[in-house]
N, C-alpha and C. Protein backbone atom coordinates (compact mmCIF):
# COMPACT_ATOMS: atom_id res chain seq x y z
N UNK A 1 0.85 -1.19 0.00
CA UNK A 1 0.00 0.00 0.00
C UNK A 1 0.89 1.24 0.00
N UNK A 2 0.56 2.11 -0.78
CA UNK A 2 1.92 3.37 -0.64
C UNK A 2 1.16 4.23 0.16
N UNK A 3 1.97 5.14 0.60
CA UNK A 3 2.52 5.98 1.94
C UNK A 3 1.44 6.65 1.33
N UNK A 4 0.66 7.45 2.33
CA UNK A 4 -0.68 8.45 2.72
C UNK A 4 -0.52 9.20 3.87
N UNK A 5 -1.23 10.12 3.49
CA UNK A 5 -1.24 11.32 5.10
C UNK A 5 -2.33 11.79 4.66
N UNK A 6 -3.07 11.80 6.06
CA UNK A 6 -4.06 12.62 5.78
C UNK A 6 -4.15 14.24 5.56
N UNK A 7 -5.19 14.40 4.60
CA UNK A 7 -5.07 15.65 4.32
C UNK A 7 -6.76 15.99 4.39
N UNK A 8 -6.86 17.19 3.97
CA UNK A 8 -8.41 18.02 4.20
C UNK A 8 -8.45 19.57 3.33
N UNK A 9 -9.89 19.74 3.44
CA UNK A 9 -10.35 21.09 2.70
C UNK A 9 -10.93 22.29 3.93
N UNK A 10 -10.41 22.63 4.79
CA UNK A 10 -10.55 23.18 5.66
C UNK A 10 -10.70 24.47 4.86
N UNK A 11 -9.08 24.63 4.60
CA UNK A 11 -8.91 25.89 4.05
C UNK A 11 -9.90 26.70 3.17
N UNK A 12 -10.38 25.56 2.06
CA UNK A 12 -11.45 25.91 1.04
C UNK A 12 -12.77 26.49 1.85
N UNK A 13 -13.30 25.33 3.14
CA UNK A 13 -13.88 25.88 3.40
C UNK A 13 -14.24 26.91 4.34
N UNK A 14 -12.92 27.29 4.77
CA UNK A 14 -13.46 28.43 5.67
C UNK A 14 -13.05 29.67 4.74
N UNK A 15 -12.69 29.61 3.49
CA UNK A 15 -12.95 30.80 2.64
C UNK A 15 -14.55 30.83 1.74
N UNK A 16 -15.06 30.00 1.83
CA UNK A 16 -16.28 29.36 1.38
C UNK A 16 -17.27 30.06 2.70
N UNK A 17 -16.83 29.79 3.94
CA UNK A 17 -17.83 30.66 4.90
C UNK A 17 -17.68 32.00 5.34
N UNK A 18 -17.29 32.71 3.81
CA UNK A 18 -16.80 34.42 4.25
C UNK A 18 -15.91 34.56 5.00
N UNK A 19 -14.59 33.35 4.41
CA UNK A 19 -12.71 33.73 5.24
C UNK A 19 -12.84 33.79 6.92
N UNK A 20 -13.46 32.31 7.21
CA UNK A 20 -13.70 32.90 8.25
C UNK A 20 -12.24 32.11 8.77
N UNK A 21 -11.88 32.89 9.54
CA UNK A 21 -10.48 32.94 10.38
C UNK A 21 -10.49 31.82 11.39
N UNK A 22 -8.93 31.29 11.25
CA UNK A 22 -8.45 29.96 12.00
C UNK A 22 -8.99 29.95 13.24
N UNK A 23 -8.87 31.30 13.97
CA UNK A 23 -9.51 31.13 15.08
C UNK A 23 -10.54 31.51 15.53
N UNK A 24 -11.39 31.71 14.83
CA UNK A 24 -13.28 31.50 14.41
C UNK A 24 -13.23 30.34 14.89
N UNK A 25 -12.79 29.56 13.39
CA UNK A 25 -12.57 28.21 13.76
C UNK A 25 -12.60 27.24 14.80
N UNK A 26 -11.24 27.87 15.08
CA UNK A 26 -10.76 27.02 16.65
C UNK A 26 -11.50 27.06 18.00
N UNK A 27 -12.35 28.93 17.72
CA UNK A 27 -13.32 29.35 18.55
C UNK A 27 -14.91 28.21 18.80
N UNK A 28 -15.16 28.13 17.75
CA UNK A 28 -16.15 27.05 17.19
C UNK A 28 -15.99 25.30 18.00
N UNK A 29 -14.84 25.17 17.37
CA UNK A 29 -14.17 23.77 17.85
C UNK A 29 -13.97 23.34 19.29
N UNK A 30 -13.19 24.55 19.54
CA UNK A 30 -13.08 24.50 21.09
C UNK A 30 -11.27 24.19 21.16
N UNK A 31 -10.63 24.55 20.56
CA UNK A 31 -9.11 24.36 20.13
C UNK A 31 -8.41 25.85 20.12
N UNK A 32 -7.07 25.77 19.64
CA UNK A 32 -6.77 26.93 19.70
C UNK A 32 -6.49 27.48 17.95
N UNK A 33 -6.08 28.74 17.56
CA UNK A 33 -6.06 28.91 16.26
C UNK A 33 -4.44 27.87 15.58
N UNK A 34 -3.57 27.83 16.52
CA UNK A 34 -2.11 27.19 16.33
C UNK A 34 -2.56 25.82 15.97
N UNK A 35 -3.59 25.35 16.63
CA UNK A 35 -4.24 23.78 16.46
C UNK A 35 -4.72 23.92 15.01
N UNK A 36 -5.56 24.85 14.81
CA UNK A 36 -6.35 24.50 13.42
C UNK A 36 -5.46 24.91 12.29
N UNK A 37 -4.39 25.51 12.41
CA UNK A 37 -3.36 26.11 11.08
C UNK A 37 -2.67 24.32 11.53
N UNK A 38 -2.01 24.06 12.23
CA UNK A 38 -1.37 22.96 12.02
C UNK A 38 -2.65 21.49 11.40
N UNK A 39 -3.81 21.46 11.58
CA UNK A 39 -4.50 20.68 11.20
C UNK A 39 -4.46 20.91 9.79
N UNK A 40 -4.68 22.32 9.43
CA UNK A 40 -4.95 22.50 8.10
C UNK A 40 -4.13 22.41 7.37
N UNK A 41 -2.78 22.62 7.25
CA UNK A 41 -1.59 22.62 6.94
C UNK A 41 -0.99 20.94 6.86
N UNK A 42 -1.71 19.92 7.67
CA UNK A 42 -1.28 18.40 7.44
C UNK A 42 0.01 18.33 8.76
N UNK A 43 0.14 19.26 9.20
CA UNK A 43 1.38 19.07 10.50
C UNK A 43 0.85 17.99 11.63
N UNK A 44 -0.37 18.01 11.62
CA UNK A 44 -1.13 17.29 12.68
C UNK A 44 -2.54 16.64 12.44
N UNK A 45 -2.53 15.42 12.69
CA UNK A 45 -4.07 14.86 12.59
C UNK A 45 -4.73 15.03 13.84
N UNK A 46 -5.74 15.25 13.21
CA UNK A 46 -6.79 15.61 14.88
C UNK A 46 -7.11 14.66 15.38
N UNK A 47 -7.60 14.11 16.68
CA UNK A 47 -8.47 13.47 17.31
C UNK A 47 -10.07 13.21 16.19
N UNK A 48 -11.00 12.26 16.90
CA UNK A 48 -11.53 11.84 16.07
C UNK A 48 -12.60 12.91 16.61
N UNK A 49 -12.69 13.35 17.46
CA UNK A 49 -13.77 14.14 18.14
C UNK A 49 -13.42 15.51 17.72
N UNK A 50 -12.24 16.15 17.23
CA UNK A 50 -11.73 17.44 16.87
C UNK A 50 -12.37 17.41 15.39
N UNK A 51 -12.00 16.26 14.43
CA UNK A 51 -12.15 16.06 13.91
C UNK A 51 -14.04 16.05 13.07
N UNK A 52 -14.90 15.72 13.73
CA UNK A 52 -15.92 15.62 14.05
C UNK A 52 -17.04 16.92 14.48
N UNK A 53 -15.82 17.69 15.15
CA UNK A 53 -16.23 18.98 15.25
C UNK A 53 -16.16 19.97 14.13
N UNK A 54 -14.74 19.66 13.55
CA UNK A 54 -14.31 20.64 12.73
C UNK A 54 -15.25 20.35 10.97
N UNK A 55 -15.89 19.49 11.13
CA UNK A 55 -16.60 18.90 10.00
C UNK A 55 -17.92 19.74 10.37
N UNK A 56 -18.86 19.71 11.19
CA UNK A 56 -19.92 19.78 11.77
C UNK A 56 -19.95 21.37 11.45
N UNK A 57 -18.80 22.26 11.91
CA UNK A 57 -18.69 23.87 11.70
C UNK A 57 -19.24 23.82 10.72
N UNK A 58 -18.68 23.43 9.52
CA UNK A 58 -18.88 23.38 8.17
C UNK A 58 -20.37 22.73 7.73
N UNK A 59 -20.76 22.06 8.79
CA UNK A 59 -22.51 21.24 8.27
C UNK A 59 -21.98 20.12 7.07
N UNK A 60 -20.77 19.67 7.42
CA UNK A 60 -20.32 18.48 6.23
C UNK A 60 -20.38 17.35 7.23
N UNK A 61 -19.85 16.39 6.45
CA UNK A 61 -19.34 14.89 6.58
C UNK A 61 -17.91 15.04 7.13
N UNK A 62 -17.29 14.28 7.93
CA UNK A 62 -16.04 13.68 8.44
C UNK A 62 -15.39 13.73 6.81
N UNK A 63 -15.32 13.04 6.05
CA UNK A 63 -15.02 12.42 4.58
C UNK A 63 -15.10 13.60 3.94
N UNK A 64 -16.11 14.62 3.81
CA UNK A 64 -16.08 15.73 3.18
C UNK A 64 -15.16 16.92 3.35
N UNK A 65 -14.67 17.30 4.54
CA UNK A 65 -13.38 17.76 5.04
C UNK A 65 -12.30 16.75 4.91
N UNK A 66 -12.20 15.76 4.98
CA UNK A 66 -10.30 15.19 5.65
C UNK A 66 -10.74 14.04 3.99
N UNK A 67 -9.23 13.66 3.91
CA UNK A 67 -9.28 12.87 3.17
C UNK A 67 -7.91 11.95 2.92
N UNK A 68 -8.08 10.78 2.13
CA UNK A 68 -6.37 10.37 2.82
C UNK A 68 -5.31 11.20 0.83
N UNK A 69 -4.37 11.51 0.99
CA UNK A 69 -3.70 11.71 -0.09
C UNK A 69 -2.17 10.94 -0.08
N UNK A 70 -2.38 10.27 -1.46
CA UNK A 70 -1.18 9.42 -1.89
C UNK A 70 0.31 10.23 -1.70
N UNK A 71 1.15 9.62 -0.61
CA UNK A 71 2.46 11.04 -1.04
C UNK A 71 3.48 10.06 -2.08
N UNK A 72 3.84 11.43 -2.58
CA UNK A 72 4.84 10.59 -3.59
C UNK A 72 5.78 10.04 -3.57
């Protein structure tokens, strides 16, 4: 199976909800803004419950935010 990291559309969508800022975000989540730039950025996978949250902001799916990407 080749190498994967998870990755996500955070970014897309919090410019999708009028740019709303990491720590909107994190405000929302219950995290800090350093948490959600490193989530978004792939530095860090969230918990499944961060995770869960950070989907829900958005009114998506788990799957609809995060996703796994092939690294090369």
């Amino acid at each position: 199976m080749a190498d994967r990291k998870l990755a996500n559309h955070i970014r897309t969508l919090r410019f999708l909800q009028g740019e709303m800022t990491q720590a909107d975000l994190g405000a929302r989540v219950g995290v800090t803004r350093q948490t959600i730039a490193a989530i978004e950025s792939g530095k860090y996978a969230p918990t499944l419950e961060t995770a869960m949250r950070i989907a829900e902001a958005f009114g998506k799916r788990v799957d609809e935010v995060f996703f796994w990407q092939v690294a090369p």
